[in-house]
C-alpha atoms as a PDB file:
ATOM      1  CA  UNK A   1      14.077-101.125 108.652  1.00  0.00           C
ATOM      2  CA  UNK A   2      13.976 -99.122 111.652  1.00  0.00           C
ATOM      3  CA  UNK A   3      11.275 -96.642 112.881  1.00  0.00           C
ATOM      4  CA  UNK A   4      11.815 -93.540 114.949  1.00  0.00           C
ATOM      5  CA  UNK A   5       9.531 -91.770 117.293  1.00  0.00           C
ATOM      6  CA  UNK A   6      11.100 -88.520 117.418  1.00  0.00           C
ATOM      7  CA  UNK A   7      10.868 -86.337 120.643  1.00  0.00           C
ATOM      8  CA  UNK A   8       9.704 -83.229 119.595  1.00  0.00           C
ATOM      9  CA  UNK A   9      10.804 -80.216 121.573  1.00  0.00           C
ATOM     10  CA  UNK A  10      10.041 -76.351 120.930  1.00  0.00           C
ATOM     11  CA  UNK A  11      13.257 -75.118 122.380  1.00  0.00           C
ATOM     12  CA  UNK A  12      16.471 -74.888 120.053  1.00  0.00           C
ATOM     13  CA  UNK A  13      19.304 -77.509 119.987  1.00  0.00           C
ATOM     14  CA  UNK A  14      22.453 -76.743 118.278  1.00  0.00           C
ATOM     15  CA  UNK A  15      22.563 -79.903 116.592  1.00  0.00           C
ATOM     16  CA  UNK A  16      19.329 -79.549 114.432  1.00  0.00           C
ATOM     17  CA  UNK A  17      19.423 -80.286 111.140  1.00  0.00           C
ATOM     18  CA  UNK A  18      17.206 -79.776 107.852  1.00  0.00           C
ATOM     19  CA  UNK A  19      16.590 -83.088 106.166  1.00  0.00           C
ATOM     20  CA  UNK A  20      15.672 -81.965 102.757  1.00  0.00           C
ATOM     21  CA  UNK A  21      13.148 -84.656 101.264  1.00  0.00           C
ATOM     22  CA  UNK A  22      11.577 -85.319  97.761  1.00  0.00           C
ATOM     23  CA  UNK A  23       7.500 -84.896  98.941  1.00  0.00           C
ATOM     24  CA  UNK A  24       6.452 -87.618  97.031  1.00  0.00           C
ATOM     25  CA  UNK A  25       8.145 -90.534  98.274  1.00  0.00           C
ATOM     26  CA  UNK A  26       9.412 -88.666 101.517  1.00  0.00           C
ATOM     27  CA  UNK A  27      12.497 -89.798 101.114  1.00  0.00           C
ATOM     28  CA  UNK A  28      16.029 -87.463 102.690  1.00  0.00           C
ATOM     29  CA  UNK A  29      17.809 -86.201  99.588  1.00  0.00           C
ATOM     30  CA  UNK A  30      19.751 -84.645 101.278  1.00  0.00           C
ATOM     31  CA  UNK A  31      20.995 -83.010 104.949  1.00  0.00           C
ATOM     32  CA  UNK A  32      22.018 -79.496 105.819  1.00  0.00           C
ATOM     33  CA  UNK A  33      23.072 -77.479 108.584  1.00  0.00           C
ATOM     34  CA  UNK A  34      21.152 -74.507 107.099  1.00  0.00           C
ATOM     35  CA  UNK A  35      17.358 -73.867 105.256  1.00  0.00           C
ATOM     36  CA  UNK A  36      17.715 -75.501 102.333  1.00  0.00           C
ATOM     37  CA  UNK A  37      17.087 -73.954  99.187  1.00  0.00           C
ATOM     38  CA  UNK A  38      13.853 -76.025  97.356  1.00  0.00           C
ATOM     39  CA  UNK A  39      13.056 -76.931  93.901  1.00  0.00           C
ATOM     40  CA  UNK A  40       9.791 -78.125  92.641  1.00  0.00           C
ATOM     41  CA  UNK A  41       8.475 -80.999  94.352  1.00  0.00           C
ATOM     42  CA  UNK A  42      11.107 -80.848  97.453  1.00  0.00           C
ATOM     43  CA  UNK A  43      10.201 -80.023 100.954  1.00  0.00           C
ATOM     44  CA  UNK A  44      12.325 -79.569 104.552  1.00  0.00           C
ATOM     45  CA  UNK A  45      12.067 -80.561 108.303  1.00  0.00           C
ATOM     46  CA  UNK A  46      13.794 -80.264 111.253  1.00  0.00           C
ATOM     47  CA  UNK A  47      15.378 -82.654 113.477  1.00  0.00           C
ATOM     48  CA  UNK A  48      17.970 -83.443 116.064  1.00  0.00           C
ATOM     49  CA  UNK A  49      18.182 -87.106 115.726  1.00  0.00           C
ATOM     50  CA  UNK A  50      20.025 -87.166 112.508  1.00  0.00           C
ATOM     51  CA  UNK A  51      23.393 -85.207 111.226  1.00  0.00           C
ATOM     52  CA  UNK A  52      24.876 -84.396 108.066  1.00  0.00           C
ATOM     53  CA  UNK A  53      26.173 -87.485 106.233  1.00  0.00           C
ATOM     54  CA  UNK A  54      23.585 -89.968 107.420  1.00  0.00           C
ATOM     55  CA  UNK A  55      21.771 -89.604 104.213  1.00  0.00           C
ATOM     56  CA  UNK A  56      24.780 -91.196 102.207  1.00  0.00           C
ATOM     57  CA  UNK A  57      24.881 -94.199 104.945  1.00  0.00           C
ATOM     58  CA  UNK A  58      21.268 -94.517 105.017  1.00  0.00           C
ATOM     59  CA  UNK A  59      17.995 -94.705 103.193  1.00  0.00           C
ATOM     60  CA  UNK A  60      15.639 -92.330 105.562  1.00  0.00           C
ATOM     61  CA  UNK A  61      12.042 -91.395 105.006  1.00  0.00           C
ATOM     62  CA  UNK A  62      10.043 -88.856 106.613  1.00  0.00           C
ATOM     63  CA  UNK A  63       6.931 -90.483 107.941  1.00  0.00           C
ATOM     64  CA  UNK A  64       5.350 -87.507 110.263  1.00  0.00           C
ATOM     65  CA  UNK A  65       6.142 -84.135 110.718  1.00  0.00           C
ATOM     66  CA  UNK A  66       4.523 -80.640 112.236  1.00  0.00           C
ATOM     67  CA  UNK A  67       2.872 -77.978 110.705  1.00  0.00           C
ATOM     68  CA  UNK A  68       5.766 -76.455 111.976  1.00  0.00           C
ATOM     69  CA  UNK A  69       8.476 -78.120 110.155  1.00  0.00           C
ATOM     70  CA  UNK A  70       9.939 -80.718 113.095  1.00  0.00           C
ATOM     71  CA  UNK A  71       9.982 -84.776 112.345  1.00  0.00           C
ATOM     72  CA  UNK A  72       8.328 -86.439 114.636  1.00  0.00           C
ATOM     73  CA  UNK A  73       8.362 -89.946 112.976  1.00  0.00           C
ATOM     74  CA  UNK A  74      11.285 -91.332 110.672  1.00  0.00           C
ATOM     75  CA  UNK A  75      12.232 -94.665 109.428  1.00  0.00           C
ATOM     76  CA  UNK A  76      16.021 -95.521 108.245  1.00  0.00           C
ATOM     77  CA  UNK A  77      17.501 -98.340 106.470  1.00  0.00           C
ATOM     78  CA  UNK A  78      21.527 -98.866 106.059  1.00  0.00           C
ATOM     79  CA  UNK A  79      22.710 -98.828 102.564  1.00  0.00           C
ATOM     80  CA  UNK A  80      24.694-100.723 100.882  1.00  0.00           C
ATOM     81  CA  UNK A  81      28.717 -99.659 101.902  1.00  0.00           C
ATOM     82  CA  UNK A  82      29.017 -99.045  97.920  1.00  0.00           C
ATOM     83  CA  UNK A  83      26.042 -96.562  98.013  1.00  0.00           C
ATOM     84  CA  UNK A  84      27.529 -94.273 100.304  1.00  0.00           C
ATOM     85  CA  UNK A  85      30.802 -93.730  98.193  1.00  0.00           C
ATOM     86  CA  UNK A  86      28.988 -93.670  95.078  1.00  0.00           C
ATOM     87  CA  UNK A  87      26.597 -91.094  96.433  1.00  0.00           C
ATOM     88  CA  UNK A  88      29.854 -89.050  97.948  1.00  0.00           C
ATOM     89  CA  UNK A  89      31.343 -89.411  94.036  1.00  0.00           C
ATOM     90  CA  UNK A  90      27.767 -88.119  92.230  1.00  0.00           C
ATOM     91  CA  UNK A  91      27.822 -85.255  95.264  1.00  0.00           C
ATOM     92  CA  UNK A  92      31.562 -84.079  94.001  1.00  0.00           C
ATOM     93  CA  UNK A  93      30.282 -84.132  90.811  1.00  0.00           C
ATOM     94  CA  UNK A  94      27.537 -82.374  90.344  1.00  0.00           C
ATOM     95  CA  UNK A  95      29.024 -79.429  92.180  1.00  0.00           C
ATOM     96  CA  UNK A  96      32.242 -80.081  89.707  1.00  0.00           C
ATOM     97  CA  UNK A  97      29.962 -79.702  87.227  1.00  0.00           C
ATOM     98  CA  UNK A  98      28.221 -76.466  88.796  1.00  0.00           C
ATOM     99  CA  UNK A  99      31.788 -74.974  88.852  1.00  0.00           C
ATOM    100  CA  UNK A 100      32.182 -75.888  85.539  1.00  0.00           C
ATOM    101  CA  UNK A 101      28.758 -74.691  83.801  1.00  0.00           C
ATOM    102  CA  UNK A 102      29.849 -71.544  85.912  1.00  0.00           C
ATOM    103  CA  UNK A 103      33.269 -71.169  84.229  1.00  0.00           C
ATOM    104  CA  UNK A 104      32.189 -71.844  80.674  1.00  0.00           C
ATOM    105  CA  UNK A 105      29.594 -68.764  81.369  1.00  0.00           C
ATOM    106  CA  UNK A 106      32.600 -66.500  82.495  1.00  0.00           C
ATOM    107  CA  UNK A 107      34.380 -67.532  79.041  1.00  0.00           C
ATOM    108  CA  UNK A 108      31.251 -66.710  77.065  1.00  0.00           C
ATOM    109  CA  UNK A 109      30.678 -63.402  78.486  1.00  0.00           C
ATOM    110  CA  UNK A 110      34.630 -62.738  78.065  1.00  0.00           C
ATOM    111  CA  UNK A 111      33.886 -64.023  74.541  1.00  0.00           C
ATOM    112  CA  UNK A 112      31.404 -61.723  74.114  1.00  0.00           C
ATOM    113  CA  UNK A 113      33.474 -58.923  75.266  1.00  0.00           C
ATOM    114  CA  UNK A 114      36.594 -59.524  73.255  1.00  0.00           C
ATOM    115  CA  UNK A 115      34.165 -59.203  70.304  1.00  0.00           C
ATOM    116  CA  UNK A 116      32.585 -56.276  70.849  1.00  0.00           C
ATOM    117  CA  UNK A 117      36.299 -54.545  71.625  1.00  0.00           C
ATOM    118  CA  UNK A 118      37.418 -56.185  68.083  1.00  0.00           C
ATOM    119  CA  UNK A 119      34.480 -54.502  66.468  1.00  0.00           C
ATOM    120  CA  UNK A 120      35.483 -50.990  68.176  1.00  0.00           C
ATOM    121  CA  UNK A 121      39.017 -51.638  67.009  1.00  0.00           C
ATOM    122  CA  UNK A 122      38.163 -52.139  64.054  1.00  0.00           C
ATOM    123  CA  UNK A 123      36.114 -49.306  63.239  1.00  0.00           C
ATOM    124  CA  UNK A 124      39.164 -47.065  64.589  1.00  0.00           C
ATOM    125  CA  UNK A 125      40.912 -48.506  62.266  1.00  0.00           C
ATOM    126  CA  UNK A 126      38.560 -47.902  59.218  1.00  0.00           C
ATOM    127  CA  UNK A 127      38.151 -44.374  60.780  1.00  0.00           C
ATOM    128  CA  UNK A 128      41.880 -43.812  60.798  1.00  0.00           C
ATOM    129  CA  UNK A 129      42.894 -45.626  57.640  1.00  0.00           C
ATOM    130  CA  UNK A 130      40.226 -43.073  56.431  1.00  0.00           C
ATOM    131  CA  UNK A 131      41.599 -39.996  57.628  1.00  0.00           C
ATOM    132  CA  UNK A 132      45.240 -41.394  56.606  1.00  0.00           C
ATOM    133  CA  UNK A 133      44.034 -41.819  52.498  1.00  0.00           C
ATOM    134  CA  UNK A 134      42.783 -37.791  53.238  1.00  0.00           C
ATOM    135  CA  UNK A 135      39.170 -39.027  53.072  1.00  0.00           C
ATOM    136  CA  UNK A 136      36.235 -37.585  55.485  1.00  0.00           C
ATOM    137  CA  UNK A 137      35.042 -39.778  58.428  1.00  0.00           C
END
């Protein structure tokens, strides 16, 4: 396992990066170029000394940050060359699967559409089928 001290620096650097971490353990779930978006239980900091992608080649925990969100401390193990392509595979598909949850939604409100037009139809065609037999609508 290897540890990190982390310069810390207050000025920008365009290669910073948000490694997104489960609080808990303090393990990186995940990296992004932007301000993640947290669930429950998640948390973010910044650093320069990683990039996107090292999370599926490495195990990294989060061992000190600042109140203002920058690592300072970090330790990193490699994984296994199987983990990275496996975590790559479960990556594709769970935003398949977003796309797909997505599209099944579409279809259901379509669904839901197509019904209520079948119910207008057919009350035209009660109406009409009405005023056809000389009845009152």
């Amino acid at each position: 396992m290897v540890t990190h001290q982390l310069k810390y620096t207050e000025c920008g650097v365009s290669s910073m990066v948000y490694l997104e971490y489960e609080i808990n353990t303090k393990q990186v779930v995940e990296i992004h170029e932007t301000e993640p978006t947290l669930v429950e239980g998640y948390d973010y900091a910044m650093s320069d000394e990683f990039v996107v992608g090292d999370e599926l080649e490495k195990t990294i925990w989060i061992n000190v940050v600042t109140e203002d969100k920058y690592v300072t401390s970090a330790s990193a193990i490699r994984n296994n060359p199987q983990a990275k392509r496996l975590l790559e595979e479960n990556k594709k598909l769970k935003q398949d699967n977003a796309l797909l949850q997505a599209s099944v939604l579409e279809m259901t409100t379509y669904a839901a559409l197509q019904d209520e037009r079948l119910v207008t139809q057919e009350q035209a065609l009660l109406e009409l089928s009405t005023l056809v037999a000389g009845g009152n609508v």
